[in-house]
C-alpha atoms as a PDB file:
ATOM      1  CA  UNK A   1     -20.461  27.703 -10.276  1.00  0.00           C
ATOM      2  CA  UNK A   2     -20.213  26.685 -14.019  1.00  0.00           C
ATOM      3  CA  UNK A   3     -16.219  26.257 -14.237  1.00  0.00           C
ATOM      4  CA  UNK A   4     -13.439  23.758 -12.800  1.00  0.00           C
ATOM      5  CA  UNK A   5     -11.904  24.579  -9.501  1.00  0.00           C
ATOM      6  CA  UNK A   6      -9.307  23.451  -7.340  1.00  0.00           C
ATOM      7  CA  UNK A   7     -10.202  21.996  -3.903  1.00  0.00           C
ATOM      8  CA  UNK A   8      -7.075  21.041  -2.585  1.00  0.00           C
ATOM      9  CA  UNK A   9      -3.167  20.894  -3.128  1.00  0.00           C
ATOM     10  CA  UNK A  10      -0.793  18.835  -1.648  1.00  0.00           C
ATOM     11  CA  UNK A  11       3.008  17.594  -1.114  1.00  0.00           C
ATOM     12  CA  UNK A  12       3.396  14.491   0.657  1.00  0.00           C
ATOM     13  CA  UNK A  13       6.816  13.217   1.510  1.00  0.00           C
ATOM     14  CA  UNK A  14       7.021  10.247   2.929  1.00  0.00           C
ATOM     15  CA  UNK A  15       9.983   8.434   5.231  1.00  0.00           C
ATOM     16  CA  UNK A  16      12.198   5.581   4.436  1.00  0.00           C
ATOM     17  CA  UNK A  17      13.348   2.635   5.808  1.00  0.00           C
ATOM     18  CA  UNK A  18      16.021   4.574   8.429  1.00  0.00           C
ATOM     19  CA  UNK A  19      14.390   6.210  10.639  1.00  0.00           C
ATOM     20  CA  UNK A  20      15.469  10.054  12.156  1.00  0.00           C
ATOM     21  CA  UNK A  21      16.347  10.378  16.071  1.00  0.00           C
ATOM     22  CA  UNK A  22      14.854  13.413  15.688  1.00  0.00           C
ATOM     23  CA  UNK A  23      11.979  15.210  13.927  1.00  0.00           C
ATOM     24  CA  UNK A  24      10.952  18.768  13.810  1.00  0.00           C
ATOM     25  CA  UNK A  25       6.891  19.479  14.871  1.00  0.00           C
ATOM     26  CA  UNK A  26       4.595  20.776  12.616  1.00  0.00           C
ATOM     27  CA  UNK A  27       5.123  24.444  14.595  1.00  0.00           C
ATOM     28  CA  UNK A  28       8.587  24.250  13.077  1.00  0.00           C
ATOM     29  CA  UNK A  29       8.025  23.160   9.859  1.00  0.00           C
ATOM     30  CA  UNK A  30       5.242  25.491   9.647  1.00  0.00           C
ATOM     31  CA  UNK A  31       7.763  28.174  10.681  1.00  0.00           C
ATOM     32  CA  UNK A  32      10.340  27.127   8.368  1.00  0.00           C
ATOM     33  CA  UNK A  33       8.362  26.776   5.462  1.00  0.00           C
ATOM     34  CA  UNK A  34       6.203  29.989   5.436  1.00  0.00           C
ATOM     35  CA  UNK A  35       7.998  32.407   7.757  1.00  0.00           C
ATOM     36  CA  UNK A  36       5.446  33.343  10.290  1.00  0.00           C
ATOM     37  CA  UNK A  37       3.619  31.403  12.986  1.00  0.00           C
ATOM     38  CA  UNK A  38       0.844  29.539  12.360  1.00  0.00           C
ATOM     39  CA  UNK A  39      -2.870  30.994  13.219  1.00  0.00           C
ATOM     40  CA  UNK A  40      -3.695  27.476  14.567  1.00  0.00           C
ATOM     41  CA  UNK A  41      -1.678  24.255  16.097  1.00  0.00           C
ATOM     42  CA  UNK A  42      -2.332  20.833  17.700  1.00  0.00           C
ATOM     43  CA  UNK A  43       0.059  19.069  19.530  1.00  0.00           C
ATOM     44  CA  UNK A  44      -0.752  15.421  21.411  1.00  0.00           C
ATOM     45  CA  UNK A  45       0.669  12.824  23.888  1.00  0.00           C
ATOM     46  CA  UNK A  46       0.450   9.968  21.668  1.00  0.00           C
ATOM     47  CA  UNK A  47       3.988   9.905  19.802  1.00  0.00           C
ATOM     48  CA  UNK A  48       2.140   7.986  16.975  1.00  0.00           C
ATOM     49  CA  UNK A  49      -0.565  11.101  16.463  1.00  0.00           C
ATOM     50  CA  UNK A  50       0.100  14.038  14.243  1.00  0.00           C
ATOM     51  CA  UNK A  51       1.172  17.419  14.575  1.00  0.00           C
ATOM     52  CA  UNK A  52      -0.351  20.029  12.990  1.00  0.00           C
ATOM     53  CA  UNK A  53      -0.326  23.772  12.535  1.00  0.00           C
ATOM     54  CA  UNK A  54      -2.049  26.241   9.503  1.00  0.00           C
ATOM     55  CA  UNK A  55      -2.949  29.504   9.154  1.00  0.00           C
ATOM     56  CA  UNK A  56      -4.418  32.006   6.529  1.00  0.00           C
ATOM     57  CA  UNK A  57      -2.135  33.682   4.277  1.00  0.00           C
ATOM     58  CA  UNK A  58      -1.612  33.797   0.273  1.00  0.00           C
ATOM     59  CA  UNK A  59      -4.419  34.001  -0.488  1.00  0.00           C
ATOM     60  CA  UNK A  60      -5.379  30.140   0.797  1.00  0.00           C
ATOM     61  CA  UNK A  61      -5.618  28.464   3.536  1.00  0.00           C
ATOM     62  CA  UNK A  62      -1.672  26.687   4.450  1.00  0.00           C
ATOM     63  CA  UNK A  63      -1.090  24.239   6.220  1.00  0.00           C
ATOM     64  CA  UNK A  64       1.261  21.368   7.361  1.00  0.00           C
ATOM     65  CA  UNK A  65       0.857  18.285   8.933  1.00  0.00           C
ATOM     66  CA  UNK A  66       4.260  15.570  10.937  1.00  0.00           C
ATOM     67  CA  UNK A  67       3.901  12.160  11.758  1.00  0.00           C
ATOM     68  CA  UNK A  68       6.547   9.399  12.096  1.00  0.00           C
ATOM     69  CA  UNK A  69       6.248   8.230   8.733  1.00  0.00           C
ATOM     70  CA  UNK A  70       4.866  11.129   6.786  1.00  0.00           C
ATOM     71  CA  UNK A  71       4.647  15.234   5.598  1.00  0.00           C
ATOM     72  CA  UNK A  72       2.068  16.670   4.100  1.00  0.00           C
ATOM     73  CA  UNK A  73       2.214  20.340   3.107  1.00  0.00           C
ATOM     74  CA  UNK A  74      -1.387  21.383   2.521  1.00  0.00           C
ATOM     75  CA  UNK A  75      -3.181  24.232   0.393  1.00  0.00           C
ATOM     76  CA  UNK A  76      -7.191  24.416   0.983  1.00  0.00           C
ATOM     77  CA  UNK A  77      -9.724  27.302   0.497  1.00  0.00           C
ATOM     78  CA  UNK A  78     -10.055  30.288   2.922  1.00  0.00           C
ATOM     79  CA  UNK A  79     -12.950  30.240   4.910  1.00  0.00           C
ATOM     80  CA  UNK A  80     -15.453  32.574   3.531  1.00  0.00           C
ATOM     81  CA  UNK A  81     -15.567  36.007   5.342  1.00  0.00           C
ATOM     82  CA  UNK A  82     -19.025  36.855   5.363  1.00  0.00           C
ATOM     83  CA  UNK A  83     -22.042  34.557   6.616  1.00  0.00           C
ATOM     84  CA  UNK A  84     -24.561  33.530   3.578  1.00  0.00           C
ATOM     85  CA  UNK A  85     -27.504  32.198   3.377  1.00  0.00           C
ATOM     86  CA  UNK A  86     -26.585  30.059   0.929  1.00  0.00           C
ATOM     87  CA  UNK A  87     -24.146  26.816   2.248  1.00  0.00           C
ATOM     88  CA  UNK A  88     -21.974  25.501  -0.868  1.00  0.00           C
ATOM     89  CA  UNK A  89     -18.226  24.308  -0.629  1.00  0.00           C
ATOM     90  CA  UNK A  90     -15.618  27.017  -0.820  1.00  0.00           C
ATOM     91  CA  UNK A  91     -13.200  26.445  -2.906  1.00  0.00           C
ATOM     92  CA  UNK A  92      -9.607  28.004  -4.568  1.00  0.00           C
ATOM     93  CA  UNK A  93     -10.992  30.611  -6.446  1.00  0.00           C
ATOM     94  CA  UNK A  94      -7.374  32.131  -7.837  1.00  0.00           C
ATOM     95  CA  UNK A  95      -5.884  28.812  -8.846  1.00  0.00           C
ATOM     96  CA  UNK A  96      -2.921  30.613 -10.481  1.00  0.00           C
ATOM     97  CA  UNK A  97      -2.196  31.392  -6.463  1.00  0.00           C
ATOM     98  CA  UNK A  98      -2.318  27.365  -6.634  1.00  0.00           C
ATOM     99  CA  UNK A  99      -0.510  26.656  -8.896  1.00  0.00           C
ATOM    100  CA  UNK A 100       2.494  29.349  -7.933  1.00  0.00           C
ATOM    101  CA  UNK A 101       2.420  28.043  -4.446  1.00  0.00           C
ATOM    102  CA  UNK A 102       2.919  24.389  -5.133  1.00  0.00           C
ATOM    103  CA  UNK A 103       5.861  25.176  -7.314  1.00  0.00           C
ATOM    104  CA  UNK A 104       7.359  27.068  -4.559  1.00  0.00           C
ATOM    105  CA  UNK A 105       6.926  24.490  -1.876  1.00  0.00           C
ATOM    106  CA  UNK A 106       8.679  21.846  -4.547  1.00  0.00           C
ATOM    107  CA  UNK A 107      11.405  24.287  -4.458  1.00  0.00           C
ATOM    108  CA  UNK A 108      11.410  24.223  -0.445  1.00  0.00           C
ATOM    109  CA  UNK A 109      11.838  20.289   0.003  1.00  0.00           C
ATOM    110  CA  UNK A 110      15.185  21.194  -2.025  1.00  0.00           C
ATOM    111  CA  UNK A 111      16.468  23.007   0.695  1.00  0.00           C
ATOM    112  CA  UNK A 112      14.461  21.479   3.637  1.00  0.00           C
ATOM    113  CA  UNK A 113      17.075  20.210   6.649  1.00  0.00           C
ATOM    114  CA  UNK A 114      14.754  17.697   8.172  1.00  0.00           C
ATOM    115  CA  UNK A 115      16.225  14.596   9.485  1.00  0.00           C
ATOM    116  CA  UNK A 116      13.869  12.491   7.938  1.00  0.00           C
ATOM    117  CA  UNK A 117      15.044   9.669   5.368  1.00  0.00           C
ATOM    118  CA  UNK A 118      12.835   9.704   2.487  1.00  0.00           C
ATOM    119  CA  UNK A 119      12.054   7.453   0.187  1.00  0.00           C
ATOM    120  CA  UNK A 120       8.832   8.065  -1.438  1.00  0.00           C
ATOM    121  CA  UNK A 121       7.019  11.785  -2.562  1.00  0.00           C
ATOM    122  CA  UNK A 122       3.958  12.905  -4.307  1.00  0.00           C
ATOM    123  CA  UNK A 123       1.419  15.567  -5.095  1.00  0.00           C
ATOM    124  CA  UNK A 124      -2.294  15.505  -4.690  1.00  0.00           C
ATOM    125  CA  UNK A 125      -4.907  18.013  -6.322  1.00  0.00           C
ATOM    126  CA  UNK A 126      -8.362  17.683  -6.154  1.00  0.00           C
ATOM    127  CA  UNK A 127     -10.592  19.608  -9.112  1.00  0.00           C
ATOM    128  CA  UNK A 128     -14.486  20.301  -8.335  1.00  0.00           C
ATOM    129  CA  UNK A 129     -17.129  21.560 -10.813  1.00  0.00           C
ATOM    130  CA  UNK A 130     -20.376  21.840  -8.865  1.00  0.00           C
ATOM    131  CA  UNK A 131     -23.442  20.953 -10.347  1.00  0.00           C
ATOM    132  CA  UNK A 132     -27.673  21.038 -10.033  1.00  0.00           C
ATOM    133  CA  UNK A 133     -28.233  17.499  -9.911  1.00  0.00           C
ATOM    134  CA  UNK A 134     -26.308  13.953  -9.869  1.00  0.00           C
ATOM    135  CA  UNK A 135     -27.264  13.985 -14.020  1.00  0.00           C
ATOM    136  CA  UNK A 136     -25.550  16.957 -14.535  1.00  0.00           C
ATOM    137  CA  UNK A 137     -22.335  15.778 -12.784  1.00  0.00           C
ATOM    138  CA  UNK A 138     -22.276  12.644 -14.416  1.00  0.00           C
ATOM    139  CA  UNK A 139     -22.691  14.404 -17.755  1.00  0.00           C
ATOM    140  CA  UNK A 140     -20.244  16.527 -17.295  1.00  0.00           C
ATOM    141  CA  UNK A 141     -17.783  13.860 -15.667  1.00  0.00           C
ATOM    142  CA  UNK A 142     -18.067  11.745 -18.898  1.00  0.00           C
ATOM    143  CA  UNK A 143     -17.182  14.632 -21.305  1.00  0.00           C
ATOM    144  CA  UNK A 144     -13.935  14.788 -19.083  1.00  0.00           C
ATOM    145  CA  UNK A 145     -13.270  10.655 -19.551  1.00  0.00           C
ATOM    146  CA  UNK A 146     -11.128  10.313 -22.400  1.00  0.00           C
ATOM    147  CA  UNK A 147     -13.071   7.491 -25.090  1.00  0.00           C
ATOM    148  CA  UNK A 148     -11.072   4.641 -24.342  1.00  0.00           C
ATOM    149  CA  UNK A 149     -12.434   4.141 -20.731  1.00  0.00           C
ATOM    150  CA  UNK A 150     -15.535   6.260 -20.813  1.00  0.00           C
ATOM    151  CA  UNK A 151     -18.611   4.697 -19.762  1.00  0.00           C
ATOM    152  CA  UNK A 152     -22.499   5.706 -20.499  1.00  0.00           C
ATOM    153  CA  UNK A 153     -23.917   7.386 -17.330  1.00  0.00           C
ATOM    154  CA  UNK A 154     -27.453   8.781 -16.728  1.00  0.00           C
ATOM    155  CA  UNK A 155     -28.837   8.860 -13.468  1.00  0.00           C
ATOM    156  CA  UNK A 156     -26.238   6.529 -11.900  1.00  0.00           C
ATOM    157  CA  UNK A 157     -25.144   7.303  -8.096  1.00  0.00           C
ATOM    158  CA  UNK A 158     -21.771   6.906  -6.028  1.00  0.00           C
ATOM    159  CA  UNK A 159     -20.042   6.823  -9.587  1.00  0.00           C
ATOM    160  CA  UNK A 160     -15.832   6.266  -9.266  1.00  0.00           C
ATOM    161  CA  UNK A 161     -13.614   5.644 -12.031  1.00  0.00           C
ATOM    162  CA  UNK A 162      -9.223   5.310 -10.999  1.00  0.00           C
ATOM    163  CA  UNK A 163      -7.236   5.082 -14.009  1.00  0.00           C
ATOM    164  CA  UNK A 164      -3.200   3.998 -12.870  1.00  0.00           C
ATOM    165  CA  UNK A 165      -0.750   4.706 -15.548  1.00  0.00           C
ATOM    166  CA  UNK A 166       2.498   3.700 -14.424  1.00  0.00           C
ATOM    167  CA  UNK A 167       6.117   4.192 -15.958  1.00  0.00           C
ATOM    168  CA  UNK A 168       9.907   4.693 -15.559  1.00  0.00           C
ATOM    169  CA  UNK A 169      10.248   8.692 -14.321  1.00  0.00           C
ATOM    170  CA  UNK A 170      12.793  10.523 -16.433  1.00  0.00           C
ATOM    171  CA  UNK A 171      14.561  11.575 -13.392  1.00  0.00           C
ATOM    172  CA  UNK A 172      15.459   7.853 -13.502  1.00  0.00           C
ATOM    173  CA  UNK A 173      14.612   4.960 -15.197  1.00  0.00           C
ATOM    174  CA  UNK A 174      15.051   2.816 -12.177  1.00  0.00           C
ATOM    175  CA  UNK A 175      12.249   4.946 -10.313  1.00  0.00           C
ATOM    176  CA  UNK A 176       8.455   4.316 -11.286  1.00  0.00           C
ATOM    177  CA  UNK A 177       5.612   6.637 -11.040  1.00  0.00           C
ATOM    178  CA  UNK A 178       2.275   6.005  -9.701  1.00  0.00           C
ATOM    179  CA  UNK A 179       0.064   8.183 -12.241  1.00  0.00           C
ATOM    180  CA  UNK A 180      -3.274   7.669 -10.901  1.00  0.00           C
ATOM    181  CA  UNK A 181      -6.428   9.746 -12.174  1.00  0.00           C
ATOM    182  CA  UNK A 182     -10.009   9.625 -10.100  1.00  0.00           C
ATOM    183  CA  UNK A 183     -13.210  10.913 -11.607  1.00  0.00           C
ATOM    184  CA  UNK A 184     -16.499  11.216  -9.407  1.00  0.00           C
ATOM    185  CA  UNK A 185     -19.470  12.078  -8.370  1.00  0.00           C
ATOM    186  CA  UNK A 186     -19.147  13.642  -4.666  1.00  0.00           C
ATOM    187  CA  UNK A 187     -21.885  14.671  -2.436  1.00  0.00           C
ATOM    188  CA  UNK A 188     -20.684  17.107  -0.023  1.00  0.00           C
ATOM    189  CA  UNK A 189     -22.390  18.297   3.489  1.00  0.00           C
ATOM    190  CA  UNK A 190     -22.266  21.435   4.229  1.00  0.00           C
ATOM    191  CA  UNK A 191     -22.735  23.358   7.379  1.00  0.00           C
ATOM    192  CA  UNK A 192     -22.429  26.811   8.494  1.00  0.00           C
ATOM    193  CA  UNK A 193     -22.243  27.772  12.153  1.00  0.00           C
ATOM    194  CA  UNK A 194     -22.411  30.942  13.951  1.00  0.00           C
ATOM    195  CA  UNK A 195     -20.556  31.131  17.134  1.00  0.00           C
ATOM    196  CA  UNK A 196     -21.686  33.654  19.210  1.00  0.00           C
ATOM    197  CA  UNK A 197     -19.848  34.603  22.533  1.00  0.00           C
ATOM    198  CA  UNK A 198     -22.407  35.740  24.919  1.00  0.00           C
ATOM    199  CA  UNK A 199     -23.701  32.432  25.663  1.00  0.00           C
ATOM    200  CA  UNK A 200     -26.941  32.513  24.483  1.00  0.00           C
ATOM    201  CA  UNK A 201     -28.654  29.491  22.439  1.00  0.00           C
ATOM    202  CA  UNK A 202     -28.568  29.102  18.891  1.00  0.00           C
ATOM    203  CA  UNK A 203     -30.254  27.134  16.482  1.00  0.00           C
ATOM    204  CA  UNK A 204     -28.239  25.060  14.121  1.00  0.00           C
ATOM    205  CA  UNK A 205     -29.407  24.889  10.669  1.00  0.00           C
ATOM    206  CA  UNK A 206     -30.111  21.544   8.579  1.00  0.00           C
ATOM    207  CA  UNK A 207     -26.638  20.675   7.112  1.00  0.00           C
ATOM    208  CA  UNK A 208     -27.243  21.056   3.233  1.00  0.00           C
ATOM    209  CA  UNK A 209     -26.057  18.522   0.299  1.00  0.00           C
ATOM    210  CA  UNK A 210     -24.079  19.754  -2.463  1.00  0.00           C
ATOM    211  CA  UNK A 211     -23.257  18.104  -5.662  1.00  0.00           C
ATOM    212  CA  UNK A 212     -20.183  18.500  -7.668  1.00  0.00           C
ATOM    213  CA  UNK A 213     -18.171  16.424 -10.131  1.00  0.00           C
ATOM    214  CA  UNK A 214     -14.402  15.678  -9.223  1.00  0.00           C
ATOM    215  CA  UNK A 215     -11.635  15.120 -10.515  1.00  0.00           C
ATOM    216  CA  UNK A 216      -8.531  14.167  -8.436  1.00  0.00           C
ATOM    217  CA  UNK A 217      -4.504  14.101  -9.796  1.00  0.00           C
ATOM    218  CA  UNK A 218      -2.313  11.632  -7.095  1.00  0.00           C
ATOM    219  CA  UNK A 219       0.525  11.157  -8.446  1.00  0.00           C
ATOM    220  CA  UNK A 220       3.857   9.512  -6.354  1.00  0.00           C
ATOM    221  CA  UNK A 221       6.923   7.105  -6.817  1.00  0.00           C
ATOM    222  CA  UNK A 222       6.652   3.705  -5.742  1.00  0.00           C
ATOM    223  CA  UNK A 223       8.732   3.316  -2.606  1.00  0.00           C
ATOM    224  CA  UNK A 224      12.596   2.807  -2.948  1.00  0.00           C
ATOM    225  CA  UNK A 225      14.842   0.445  -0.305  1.00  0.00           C
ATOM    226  CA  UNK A 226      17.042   3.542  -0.371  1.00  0.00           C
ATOM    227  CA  UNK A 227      16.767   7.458   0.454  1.00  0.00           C
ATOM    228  CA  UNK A 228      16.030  10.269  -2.257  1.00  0.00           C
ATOM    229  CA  UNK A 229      18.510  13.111  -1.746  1.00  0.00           C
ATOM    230  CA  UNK A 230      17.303  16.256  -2.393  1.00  0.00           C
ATOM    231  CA  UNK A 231      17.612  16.980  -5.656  1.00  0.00           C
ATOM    232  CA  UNK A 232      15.625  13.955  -6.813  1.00  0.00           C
ATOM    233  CA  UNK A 233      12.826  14.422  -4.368  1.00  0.00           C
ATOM    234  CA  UNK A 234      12.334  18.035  -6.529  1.00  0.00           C
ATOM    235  CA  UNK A 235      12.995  16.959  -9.467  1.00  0.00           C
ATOM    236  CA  UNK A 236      10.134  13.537  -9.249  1.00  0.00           C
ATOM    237  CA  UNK A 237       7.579  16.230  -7.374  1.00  0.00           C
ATOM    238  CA  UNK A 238       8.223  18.862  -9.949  1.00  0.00           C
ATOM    239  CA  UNK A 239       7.655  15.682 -12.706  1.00  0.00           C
ATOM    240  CA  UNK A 240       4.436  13.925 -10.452  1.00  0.00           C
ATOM    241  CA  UNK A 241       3.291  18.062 -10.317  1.00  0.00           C
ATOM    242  CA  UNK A 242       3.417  18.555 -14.320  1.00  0.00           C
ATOM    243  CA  UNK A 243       1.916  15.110 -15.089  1.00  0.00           C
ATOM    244  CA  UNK A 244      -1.083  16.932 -13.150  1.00  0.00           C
ATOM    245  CA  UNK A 245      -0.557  19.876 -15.225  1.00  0.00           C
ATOM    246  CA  UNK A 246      -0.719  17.680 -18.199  1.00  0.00           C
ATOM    247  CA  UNK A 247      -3.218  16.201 -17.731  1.00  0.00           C
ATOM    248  CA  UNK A 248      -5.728  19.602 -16.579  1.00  0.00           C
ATOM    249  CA  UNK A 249      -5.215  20.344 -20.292  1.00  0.00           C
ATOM    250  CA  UNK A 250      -5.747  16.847 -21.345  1.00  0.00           C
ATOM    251  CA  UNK A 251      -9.030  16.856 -19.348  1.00  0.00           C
ATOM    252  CA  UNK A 252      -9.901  20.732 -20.959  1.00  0.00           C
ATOM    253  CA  UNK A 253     -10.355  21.284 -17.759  1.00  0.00           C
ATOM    254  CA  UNK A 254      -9.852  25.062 -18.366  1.00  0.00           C
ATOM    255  CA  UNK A 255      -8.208  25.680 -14.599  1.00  0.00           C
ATOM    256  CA  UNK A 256      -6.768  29.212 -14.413  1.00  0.00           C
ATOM    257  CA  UNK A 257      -2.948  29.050 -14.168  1.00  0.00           C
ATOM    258  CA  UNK A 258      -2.251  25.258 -14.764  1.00  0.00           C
END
């Protein structure tokens, strides 16, 4: 793969001070945010523990995740269809799908009827460009680096470079955003498995090591003492989501649809 992809979207929204005595599971949210139920959900005991549900549909992989203090709405790959022989990460391939979803589950927190008090949202996308070698990601990392902070890389391993650049939001000068870029080097393990039914053994293959160069956009408001209505918790995602945008084209990145 010679091109930028996306790996993963996300909106996180994250509770306040005041806390809700009562919250919806992630098989309602899941209902309520994508109309259909999901293909997958886990439920435990433990009030503290998460719930989750997902399924396919899209186009990606969607996804939502409850716990007492936070929501994450998640967008990953599908799972490829067909068994290869050849184990690499799957990734977003139409990230104009990406791109159209996130804006439409900004638009959903607008109308979303949760009890939760929240104080504190963000979005999270992670950008891969898989490479040959650990030289070639770390040659094409540093052409992404703008000058001022760029450093001279060869063979170097485990590289990570986080860049914050804070300031006031214009949704409100009183609010400040977290603008936080992270270029590196990621080795990823990947491992196929075929599941077969009829109970016979199967040999499972040597995990395999792939090497990409990433880029990840987390962008969020510092935490407030006081609850975001819903109209500001759109308005700072849709601002945290074109910062992102921003700064694809800044990068020359060259993602489809951002």
């Amino acid at each position: 793969m010679s091109e930028w992809k996306a790996l993963v979207g996300r909106i996180s929204l994250f509770t306040g001070p005041v806390q809700p005595s009562s919250t919806l599971t992630g098989l309602e949210l899941f209902r309520l945010v994508w109309k259909r139920d999901p293909d997958n959900f886990f439920s435990s005991k433990n009030p503290l523990a998460p719930t989750t549900a997902q399924a396919r549909g899209f186009g990606l992989t969607t996804g939502c995740s409850v716990q007492p203090t936070r929501i994450d709405l998640n967008l990953t790959p599908l799972p490829p269809e067909t068994e290869s022989s050849e184990l690499t990460v799957t990734v977003i391939e139409d990230t104009q799908v990406l791109h159209a979803e996130m804006t439409r589950l900004i638009r959903f927190v607008g109308t979303f009827a949760d009890p939760y008090s929240i104080n504190r949202v963000g979005t999270y996308l992670h950008f891969i460009r898989l490479t040959s070698s650990i030289r070639e990601g770390n040659s094409i990392l540093t052409q992404t680096i703008p000058e001022l902070y760029r450093p001279r890389l060869t063979a170097e391993e485990e590289f990570i470079l986080q860049v914050s650049r804070p300031r006031s939001s214009s949704v409100d000068q009183q609010i400040k955003l977290n603008l936080i870029t992270k270029w590196s080097v990621d080795r990823f393990r990947v491992l196929n498995l075929s599941v077969q039914l009829d109970g016979v053994a199967r040999q499972i293959p040597t995990p395999s090591e792939v090497i990409g160069a990433s880029i990840v956009s987390d962008n969020n408001n510092v935490p407030l003492d006081s609850s975001l209505n819903s109209a500001q918790q759109v308005a700072l995602l849709s601002e945290c989501f074109q910062e992102t945008v921003k700064v694809q084209r800044e990068l020359n990145l060259g993602v489809y649809g951002f």
